[in-house]
C-alpha atoms as a PDB file:
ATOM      1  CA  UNK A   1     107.621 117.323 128.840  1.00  0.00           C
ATOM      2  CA  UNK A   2     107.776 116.751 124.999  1.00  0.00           C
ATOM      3  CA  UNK A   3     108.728 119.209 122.652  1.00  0.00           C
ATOM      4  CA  UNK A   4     105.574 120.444 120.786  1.00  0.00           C
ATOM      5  CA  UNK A   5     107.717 120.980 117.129  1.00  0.00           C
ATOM      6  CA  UNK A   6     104.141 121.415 115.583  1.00  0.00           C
ATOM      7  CA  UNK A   7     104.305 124.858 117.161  1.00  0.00           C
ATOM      8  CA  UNK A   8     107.342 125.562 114.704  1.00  0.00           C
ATOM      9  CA  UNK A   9     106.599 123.249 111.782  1.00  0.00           C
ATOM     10  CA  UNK A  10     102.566 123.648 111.543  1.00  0.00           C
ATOM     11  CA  UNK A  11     101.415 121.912 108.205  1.00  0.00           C
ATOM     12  CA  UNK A  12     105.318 121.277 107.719  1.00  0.00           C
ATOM     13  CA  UNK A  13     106.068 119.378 110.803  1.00  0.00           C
ATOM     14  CA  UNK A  14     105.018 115.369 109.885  1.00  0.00           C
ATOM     15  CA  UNK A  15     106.919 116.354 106.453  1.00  0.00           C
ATOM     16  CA  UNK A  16     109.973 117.505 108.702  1.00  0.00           C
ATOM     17  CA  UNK A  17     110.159 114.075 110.836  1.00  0.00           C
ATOM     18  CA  UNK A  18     110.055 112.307 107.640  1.00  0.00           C
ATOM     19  CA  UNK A  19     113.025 113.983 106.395  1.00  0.00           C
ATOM     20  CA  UNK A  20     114.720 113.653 109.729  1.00  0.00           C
ATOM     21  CA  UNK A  21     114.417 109.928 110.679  1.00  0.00           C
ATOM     22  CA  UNK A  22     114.817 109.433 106.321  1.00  0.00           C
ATOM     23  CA  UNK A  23     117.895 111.338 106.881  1.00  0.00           C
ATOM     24  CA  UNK A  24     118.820 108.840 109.823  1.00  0.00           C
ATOM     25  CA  UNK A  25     117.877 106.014 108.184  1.00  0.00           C
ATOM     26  CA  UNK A  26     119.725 106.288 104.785  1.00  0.00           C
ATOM     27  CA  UNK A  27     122.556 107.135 107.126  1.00  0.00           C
ATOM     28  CA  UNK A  28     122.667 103.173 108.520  1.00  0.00           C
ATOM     29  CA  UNK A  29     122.335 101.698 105.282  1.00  0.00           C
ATOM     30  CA  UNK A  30     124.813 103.435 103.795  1.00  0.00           C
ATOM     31  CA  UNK A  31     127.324 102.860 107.080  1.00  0.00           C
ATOM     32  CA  UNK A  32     125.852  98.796 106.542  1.00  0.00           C
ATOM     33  CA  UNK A  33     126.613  98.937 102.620  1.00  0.00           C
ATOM     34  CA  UNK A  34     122.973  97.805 102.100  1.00  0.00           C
ATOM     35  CA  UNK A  35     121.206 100.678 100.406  1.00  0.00           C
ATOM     36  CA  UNK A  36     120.639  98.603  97.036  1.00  0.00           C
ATOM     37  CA  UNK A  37     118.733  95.953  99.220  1.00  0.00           C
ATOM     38  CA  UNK A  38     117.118  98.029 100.947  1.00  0.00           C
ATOM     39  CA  UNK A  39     115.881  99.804  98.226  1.00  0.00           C
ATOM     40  CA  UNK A  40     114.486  96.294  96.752  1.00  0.00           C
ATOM     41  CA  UNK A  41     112.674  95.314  99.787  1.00  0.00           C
ATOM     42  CA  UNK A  42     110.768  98.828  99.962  1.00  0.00           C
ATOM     43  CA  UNK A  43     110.138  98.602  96.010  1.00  0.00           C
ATOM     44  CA  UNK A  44     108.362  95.285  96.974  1.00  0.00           C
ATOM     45  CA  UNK A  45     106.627  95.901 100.325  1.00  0.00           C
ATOM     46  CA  UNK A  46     105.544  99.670  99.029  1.00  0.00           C
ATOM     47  CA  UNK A  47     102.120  98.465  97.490  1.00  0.00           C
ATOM     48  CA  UNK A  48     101.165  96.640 100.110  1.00  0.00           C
ATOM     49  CA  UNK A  49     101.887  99.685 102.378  1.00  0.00           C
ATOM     50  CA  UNK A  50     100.020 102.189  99.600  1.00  0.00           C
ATOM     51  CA  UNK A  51      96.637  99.858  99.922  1.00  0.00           C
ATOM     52  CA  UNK A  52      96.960  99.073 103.821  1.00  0.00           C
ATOM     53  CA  UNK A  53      97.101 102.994 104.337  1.00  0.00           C
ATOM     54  CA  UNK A  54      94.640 104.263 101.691  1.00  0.00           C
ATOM     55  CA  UNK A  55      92.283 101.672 102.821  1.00  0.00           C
ATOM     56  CA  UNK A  56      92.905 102.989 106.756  1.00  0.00           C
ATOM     57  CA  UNK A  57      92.553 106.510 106.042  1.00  0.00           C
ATOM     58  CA  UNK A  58      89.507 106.251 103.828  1.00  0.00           C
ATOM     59  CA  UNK A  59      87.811 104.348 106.730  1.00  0.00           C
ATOM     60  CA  UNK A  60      88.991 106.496 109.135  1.00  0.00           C
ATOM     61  CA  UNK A  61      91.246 104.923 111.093  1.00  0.00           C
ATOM     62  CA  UNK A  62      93.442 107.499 111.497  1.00  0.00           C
ATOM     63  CA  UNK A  63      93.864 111.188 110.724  1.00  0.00           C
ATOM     64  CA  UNK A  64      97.093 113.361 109.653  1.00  0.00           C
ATOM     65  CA  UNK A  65      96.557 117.216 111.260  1.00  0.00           C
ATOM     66  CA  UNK A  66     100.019 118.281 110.487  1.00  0.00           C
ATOM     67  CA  UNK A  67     100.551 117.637 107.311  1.00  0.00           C
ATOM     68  CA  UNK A  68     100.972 120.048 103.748  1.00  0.00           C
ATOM     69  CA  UNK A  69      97.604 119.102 102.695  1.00  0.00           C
ATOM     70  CA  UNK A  70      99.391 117.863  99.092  1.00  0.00           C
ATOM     71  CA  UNK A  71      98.329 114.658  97.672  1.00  0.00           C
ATOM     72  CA  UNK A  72      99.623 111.839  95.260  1.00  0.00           C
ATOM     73  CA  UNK A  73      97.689 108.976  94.456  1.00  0.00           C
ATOM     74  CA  UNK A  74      94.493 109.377  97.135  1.00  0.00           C
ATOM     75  CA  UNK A  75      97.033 109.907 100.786  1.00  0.00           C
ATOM     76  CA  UNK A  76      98.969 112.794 101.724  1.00  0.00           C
ATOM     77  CA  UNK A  77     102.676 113.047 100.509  1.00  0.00           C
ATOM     78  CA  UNK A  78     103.917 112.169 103.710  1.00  0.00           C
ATOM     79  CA  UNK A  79     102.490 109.050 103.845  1.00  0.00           C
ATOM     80  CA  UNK A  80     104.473 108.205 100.800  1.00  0.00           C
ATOM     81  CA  UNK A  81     107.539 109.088 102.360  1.00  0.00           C
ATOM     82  CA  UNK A  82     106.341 107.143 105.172  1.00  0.00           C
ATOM     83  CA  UNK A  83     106.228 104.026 103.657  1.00  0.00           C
ATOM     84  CA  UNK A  84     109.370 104.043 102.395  1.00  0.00           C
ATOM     85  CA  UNK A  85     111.126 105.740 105.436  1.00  0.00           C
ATOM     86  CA  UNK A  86     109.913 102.986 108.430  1.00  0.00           C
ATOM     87  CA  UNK A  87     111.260 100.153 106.389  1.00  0.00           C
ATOM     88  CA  UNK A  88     114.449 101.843 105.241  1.00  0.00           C
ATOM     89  CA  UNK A  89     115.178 102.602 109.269  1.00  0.00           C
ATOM     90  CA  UNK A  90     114.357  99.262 110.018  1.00  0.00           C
ATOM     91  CA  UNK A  91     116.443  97.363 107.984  1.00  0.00           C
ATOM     92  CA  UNK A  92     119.401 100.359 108.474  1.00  0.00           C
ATOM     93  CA  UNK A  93     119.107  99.340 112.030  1.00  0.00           C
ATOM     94  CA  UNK A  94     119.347  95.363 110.975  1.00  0.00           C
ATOM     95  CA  UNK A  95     121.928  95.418 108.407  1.00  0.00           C
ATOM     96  CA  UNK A  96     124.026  97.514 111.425  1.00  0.00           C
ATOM     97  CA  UNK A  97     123.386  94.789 114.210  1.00  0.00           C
ATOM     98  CA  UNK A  98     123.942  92.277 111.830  1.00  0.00           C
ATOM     99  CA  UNK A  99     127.262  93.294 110.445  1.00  0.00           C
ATOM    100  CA  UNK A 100     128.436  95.136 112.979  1.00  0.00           C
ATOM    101  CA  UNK A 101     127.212  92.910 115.509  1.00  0.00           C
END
């Protein structure tokens, strides 16, 4: 059985997982020395990621129950975080295969 953490978190909990796996993946790139890449890459995917997901949401696509309810730019601050969190774990886990490999 899974954990339900949105019993503990409520409107916090998406925020929390952010901040979690954002924790984790700053982590790898630091460990892979590749935070300053990194950092480029999500500067340069980041409005592609901000259109793809207001576009989604607004069309209803998908919805966010667990969230603060706060907003920046037309999607919930978690998104935000999102977008820069998914890419930052990916490439932590790349840059760590890749010189560690």
């Amino acid at each position: 059985m899974i954990p339900d953490i949105g019993a503990a978190f409520g409107e916090y909990t998406y925020l929390v997982t952010e901040v979690v796996w954002g924790t984790v993946a700053v982590g790898l790139l630091y460990r892979a020395g590749a935070i300053v890449q990194a950092a480029r890459t999500i500067a340069v995917l980041y409005p592609i990621a901000y259109l793809w997901d207001w576009y989604t949401l607004r069309i209803g696509v998908f919805a966010i129950p667990l969230r603060t309810g706060i907003e920046f730019l037309g999607i919930p601050i978690e998104e935000h975080i999102f977008m820069v969190v998914v890419p930052a774990l990916v490439l932590g886990i790349h840059e760590n295969l890749v010189t560690r490999g």
